[in-house]
PDB file of N, CA and C in Angstrom:
ATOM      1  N   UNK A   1     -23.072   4.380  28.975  1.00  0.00           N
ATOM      2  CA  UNK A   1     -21.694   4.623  28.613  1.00  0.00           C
ATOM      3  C   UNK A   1     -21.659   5.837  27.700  1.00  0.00           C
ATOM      4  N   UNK A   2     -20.850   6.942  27.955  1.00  0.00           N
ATOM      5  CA  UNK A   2     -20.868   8.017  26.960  1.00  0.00           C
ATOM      6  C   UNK A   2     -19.979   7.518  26.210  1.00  0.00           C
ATOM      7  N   UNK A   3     -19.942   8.499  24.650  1.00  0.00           N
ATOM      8  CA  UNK A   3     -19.239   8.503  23.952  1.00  0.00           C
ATOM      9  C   UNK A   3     -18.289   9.719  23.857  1.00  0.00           C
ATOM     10  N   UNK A   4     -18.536  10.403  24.264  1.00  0.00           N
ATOM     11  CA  UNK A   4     -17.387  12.010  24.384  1.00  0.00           C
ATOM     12  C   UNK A   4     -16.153  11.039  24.703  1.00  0.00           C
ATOM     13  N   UNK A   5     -15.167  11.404  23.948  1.00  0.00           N
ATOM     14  CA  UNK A   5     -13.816  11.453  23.930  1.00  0.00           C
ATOM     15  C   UNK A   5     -12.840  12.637  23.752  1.00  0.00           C
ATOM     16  N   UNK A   6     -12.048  12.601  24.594  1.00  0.00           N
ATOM     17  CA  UNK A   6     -10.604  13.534  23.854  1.00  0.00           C
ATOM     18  C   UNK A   6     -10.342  13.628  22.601  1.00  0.00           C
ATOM     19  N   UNK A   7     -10.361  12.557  21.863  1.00  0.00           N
ATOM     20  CA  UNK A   7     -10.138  12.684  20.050  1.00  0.00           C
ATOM     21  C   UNK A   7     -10.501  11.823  19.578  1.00  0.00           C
ATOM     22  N   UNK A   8     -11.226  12.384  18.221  1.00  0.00           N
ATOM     23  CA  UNK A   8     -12.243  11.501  17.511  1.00  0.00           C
ATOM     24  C   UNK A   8     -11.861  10.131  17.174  1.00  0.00           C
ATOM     25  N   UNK A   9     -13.180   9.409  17.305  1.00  0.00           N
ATOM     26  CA  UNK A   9     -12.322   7.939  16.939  1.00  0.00           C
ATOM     27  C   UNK A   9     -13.054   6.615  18.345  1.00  0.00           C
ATOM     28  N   UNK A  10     -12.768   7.355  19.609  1.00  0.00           N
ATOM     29  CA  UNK A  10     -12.324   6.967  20.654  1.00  0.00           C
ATOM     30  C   UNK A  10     -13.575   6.634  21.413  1.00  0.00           C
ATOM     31  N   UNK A  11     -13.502   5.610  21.975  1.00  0.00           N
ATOM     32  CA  UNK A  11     -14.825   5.154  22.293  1.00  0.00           C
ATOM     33  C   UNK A  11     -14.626   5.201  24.387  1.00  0.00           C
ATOM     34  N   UNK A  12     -14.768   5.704  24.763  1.00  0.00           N
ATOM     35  CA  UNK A  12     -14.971   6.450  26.243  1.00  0.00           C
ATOM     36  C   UNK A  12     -16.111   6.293  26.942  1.00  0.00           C
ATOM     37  N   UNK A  13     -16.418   6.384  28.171  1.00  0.00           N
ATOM     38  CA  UNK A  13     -16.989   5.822  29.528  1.00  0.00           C
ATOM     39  C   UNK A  13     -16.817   5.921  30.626  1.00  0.00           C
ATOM     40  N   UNK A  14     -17.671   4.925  31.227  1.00  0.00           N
ATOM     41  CA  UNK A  14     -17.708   5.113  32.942  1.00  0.00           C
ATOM     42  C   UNK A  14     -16.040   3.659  32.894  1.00  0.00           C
ATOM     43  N   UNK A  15     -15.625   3.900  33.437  1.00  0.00           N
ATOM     44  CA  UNK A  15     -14.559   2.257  33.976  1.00  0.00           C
ATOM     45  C   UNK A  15     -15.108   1.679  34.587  1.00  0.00           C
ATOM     46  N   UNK A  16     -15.905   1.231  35.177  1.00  0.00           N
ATOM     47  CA  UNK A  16     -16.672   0.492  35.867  1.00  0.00           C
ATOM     48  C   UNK A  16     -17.411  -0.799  34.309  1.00  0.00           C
ATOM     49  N   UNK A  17     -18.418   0.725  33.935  1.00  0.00           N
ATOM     50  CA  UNK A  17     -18.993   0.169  32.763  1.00  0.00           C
ATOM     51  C   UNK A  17     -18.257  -0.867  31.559  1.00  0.00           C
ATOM     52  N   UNK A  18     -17.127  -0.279  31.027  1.00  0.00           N
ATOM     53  CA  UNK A  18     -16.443  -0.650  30.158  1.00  0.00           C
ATOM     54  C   UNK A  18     -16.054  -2.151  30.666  1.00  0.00           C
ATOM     55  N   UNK A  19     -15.122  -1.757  32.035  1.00  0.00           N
ATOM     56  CA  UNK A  19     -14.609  -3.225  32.815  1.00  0.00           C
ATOM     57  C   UNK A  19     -15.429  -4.509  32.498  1.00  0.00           C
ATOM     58  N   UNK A  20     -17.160  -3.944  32.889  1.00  0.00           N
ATOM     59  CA  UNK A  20     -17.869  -5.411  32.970  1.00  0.00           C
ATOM     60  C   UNK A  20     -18.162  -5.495  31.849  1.00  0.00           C
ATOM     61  N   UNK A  21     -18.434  -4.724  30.637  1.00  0.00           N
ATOM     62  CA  UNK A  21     -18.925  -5.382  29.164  1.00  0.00           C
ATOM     63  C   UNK A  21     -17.518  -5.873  28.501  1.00  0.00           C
ATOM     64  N   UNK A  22     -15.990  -6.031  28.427  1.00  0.00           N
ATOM     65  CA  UNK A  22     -15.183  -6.725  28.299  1.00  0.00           C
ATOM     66  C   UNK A  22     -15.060  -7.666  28.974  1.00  0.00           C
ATOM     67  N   UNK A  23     -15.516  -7.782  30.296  1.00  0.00           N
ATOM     68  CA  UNK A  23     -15.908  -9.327  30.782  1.00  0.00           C
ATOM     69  C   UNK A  23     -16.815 -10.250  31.013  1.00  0.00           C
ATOM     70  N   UNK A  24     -18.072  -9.681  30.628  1.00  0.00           N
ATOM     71  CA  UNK A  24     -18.935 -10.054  29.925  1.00  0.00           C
ATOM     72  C   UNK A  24     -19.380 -10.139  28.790  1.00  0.00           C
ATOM     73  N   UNK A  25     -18.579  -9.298  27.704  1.00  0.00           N
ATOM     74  CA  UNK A  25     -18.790  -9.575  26.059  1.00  0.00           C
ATOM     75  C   UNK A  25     -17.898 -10.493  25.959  1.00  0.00           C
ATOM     76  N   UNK A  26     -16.701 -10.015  26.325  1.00  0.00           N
ATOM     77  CA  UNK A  26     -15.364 -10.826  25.704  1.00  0.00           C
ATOM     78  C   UNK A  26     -14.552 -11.641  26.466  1.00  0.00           C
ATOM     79  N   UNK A  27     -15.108 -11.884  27.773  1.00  0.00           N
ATOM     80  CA  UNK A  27     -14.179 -12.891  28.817  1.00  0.00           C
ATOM     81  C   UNK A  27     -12.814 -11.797  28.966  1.00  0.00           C
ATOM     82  N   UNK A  28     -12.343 -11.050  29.016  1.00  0.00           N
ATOM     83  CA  UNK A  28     -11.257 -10.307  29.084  1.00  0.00           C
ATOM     84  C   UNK A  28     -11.023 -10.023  30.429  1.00  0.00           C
ATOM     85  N   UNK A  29      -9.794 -10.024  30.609  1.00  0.00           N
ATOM     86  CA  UNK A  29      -9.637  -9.747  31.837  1.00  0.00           C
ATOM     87  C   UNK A  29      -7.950  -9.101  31.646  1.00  0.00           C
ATOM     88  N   UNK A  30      -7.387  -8.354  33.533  1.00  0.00           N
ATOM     89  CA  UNK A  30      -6.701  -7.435  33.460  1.00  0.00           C
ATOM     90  C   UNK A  30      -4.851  -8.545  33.017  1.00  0.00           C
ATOM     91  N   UNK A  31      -4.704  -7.840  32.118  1.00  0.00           N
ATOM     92  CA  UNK A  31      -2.906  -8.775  31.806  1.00  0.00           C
ATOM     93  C   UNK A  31      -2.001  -7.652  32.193  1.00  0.00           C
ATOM     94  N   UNK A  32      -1.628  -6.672  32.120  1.00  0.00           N
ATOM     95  CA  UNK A  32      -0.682  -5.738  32.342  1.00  0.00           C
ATOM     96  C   UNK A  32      -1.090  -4.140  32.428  1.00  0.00           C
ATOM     97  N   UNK A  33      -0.219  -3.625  32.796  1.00  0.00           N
ATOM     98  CA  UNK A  33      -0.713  -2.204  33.216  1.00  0.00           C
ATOM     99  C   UNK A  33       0.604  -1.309  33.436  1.00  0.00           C
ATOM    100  N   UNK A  34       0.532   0.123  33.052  1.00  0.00           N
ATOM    101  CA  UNK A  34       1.577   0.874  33.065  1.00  0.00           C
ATOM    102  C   UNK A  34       0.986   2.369  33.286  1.00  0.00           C
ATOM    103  N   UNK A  35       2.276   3.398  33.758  1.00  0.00           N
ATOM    104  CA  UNK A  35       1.670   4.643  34.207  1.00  0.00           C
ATOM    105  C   UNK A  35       2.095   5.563  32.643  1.00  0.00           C
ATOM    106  N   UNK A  36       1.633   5.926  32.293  1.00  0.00           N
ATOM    107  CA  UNK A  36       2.153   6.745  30.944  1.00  0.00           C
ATOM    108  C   UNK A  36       3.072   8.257  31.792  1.00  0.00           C
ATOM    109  N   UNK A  37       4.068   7.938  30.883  1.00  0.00           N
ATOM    110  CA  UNK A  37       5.506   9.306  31.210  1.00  0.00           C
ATOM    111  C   UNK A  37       5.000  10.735  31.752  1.00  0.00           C
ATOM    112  N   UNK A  38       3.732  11.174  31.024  1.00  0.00           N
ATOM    113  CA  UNK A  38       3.419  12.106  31.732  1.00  0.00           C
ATOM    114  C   UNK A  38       2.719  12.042  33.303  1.00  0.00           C
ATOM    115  N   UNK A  39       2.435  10.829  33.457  1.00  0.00           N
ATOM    116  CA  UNK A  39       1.719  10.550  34.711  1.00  0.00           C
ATOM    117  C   UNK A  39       0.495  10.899  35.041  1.00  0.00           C
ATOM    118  N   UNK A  40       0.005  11.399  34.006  1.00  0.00           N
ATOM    119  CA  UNK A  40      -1.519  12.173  33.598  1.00  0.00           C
ATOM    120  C   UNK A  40      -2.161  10.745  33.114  1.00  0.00           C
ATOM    121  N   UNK A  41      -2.085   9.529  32.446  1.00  0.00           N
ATOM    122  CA  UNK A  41      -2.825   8.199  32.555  1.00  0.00           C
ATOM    123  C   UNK A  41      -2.209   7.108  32.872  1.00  0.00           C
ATOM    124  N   UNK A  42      -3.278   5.791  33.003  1.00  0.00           N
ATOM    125  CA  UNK A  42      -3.134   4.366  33.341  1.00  0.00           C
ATOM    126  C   UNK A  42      -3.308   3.735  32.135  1.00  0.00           C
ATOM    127  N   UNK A  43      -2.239   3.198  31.189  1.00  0.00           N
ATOM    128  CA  UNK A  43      -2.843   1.851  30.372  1.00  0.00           C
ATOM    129  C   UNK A  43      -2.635   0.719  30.632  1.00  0.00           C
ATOM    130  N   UNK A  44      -4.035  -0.037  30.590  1.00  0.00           N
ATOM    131  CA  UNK A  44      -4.036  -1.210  30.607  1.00  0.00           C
ATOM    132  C   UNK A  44      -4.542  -2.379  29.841  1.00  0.00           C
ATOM    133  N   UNK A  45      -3.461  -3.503  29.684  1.00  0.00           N
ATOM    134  CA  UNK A  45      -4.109  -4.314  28.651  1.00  0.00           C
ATOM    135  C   UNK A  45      -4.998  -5.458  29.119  1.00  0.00           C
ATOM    136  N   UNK A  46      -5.898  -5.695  28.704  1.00  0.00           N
ATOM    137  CA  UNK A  46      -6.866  -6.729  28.743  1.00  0.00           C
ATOM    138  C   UNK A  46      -6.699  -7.563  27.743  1.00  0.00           C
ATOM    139  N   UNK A  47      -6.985  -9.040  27.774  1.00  0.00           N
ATOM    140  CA  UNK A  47      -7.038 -10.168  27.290  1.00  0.00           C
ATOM    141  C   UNK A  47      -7.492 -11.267  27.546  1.00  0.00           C
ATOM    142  N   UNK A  48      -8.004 -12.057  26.916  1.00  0.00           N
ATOM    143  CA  UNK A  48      -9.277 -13.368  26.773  1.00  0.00           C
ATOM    144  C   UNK A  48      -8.414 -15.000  26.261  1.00  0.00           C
ATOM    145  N   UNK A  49      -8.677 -15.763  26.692  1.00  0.00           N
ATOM    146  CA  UNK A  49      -8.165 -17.131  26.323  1.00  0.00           C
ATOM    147  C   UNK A  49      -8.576 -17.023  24.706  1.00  0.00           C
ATOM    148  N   UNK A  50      -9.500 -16.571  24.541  1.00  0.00           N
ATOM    149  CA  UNK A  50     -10.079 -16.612  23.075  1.00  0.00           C
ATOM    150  C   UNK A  50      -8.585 -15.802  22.174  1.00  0.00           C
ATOM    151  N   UNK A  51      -8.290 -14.881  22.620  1.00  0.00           N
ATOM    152  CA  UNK A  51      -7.019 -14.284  21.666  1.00  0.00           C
ATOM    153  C   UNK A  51      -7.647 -12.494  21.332  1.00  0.00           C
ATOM    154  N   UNK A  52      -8.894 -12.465  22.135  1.00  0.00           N
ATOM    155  CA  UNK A  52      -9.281 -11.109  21.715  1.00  0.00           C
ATOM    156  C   UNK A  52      -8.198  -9.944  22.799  1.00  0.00           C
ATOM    157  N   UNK A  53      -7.781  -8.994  22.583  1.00  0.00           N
ATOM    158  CA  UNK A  53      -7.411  -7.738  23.707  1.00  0.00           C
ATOM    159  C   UNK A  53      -7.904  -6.447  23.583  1.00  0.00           C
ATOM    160  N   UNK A  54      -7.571  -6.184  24.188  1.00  0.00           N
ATOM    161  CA  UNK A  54      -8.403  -4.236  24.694  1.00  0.00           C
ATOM    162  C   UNK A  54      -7.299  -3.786  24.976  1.00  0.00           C
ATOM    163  N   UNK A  55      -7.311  -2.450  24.400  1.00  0.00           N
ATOM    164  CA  UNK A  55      -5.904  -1.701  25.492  1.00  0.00           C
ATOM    165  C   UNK A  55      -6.740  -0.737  25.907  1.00  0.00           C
ATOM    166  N   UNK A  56      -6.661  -0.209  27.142  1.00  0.00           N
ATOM    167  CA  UNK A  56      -7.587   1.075  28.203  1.00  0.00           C
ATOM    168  C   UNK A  56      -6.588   1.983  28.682  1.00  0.00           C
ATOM    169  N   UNK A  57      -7.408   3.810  28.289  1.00  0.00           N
ATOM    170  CA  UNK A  57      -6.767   4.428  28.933  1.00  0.00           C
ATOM    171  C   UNK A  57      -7.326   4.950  30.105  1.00  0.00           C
ATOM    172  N   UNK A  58      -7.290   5.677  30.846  1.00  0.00           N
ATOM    173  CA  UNK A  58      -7.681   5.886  32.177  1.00  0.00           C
ATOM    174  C   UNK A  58      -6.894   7.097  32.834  1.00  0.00           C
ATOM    175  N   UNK A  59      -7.438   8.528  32.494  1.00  0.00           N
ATOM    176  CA  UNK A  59      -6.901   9.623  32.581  1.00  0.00           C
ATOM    177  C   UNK A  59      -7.475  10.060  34.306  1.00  0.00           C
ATOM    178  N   UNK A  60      -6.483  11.260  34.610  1.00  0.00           N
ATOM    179  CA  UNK A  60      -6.189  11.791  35.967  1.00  0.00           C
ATOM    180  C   UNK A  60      -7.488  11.735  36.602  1.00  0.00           C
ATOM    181  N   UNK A  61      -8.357  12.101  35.553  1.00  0.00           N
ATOM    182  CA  UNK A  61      -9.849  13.263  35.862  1.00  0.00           C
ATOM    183  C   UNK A  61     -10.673  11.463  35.593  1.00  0.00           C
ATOM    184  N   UNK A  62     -10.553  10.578  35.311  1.00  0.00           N
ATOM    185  CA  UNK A  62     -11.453   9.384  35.805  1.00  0.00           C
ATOM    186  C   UNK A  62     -11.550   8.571  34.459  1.00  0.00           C
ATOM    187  N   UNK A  63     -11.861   9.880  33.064  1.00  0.00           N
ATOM    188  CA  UNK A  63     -11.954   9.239  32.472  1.00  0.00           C
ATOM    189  C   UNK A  63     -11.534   7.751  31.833  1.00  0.00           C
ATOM    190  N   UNK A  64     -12.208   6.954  30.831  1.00  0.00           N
ATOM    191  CA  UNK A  64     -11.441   5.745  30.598  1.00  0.00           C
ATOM    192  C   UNK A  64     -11.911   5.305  29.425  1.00  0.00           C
ATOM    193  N   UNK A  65     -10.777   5.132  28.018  1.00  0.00           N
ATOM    194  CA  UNK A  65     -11.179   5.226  26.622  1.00  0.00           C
ATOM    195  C   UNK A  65     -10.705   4.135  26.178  1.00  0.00           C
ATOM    196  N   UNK A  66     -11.228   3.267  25.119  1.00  0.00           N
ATOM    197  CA  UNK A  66     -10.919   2.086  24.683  1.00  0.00           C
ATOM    198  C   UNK A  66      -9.517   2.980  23.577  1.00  0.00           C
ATOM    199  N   UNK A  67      -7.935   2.414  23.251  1.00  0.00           N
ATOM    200  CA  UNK A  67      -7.668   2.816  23.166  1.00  0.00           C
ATOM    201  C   UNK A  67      -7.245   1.885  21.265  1.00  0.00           C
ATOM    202  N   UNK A  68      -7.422   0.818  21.921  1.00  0.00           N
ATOM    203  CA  UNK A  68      -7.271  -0.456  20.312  1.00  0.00           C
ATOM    204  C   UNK A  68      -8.001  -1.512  21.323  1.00  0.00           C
ATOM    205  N   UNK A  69      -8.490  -2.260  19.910  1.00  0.00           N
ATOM    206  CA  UNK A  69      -8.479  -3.868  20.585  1.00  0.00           C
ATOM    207  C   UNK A  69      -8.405  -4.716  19.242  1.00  0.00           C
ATOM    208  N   UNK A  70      -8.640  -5.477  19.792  1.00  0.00           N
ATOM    209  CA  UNK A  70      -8.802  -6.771  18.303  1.00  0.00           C
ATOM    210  C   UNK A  70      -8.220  -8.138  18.647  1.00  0.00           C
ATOM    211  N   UNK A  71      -7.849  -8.717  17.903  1.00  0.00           N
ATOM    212  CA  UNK A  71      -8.220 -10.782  18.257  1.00  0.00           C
ATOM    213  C   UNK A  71      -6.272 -11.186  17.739  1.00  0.00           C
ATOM    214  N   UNK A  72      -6.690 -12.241  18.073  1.00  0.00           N
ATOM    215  CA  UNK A  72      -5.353 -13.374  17.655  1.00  0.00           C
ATOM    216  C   UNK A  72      -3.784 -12.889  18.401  1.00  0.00           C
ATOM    217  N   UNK A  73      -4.487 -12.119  19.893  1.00  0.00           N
ATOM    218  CA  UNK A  73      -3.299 -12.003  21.281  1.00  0.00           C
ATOM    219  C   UNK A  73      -2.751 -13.332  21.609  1.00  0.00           C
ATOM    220  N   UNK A  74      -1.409 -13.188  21.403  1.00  0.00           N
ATOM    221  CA  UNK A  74      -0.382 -14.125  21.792  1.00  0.00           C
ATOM    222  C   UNK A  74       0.654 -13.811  22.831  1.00  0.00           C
ATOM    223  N   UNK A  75       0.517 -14.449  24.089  1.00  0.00           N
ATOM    224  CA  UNK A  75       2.132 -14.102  24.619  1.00  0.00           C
ATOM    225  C   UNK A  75       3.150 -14.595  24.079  1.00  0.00           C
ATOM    226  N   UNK A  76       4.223 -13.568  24.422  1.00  0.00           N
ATOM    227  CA  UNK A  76       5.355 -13.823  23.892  1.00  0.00           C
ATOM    228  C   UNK A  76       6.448 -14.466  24.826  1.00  0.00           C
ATOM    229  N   UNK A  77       6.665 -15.095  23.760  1.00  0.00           N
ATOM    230  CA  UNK A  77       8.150 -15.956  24.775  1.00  0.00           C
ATOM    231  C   UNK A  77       9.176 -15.234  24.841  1.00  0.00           C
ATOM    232  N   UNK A  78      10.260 -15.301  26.289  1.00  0.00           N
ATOM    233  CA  UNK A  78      10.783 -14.679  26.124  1.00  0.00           C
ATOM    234  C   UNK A  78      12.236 -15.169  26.111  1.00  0.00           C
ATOM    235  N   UNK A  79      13.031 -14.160  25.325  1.00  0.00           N
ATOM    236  CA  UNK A  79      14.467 -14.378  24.252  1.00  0.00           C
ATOM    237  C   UNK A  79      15.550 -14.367  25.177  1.00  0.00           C
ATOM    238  N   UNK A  80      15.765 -15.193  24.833  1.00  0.00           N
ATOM    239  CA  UNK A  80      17.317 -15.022  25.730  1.00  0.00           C
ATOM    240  C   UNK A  80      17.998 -14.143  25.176  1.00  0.00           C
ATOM    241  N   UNK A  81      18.946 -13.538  25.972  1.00  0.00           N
ATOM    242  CA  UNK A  81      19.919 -12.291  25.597  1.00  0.00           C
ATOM    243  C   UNK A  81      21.287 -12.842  24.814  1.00  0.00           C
ATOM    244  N   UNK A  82      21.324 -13.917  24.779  1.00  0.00           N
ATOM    245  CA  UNK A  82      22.462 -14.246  24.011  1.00  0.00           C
ATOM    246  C   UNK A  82      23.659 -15.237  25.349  1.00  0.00           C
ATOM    247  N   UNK A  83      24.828 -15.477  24.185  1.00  0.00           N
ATOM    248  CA  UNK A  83      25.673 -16.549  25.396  1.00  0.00           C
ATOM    249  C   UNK A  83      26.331 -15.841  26.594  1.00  0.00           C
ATOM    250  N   UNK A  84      26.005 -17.125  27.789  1.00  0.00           N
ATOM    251  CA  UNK A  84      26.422 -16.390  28.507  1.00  0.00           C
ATOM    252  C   UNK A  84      28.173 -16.073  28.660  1.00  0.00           C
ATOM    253  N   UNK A  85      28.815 -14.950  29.534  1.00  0.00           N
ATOM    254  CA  UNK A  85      30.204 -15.314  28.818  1.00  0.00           C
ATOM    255  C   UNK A  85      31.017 -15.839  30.077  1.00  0.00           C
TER     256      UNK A  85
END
């Protein structure tokens, strides 16, 4: 797994690689996914019954950078919009 990133900090790789050591370190697996506005990346969030998540980016050119992660992921319920009229 390299470490070269776009900006310091950022922990970067093969996607392949990354994929199986979050599902093999951390049981994580794929919860949601979106195209970012410029259309230049993929983020996607990962998450574990345990409460750990990953967020992944996944740029034009292949790359794919851990972008946050950390523990105590909860879904959220969702709110009703108010009465109906």
């Amino acid at each position: 797994m390299s470490t070269q990133a776009p900006a310091a900090g950022l922990a970067c790789g093969d996607r392949t690689s990354l994929l199986k050591a979050l599902a093999d370190k951390y049981k994580e697996a794929p919860r949601a996914l979106g195209l970012a506005s410029s259309g230049k990346a993929v983020f996607e969030v990962y998450t574990s019954k345990n409460g750990t998540w990953t967020i992944l980016m996944t740029t034009t050119t292949g790359m794919t950078c851990i972008m946050a992660a950390g523990h105590s992921w909860e879904e959220a319920v969702e709110v009703a919009e108010g009465p109906q009229a």
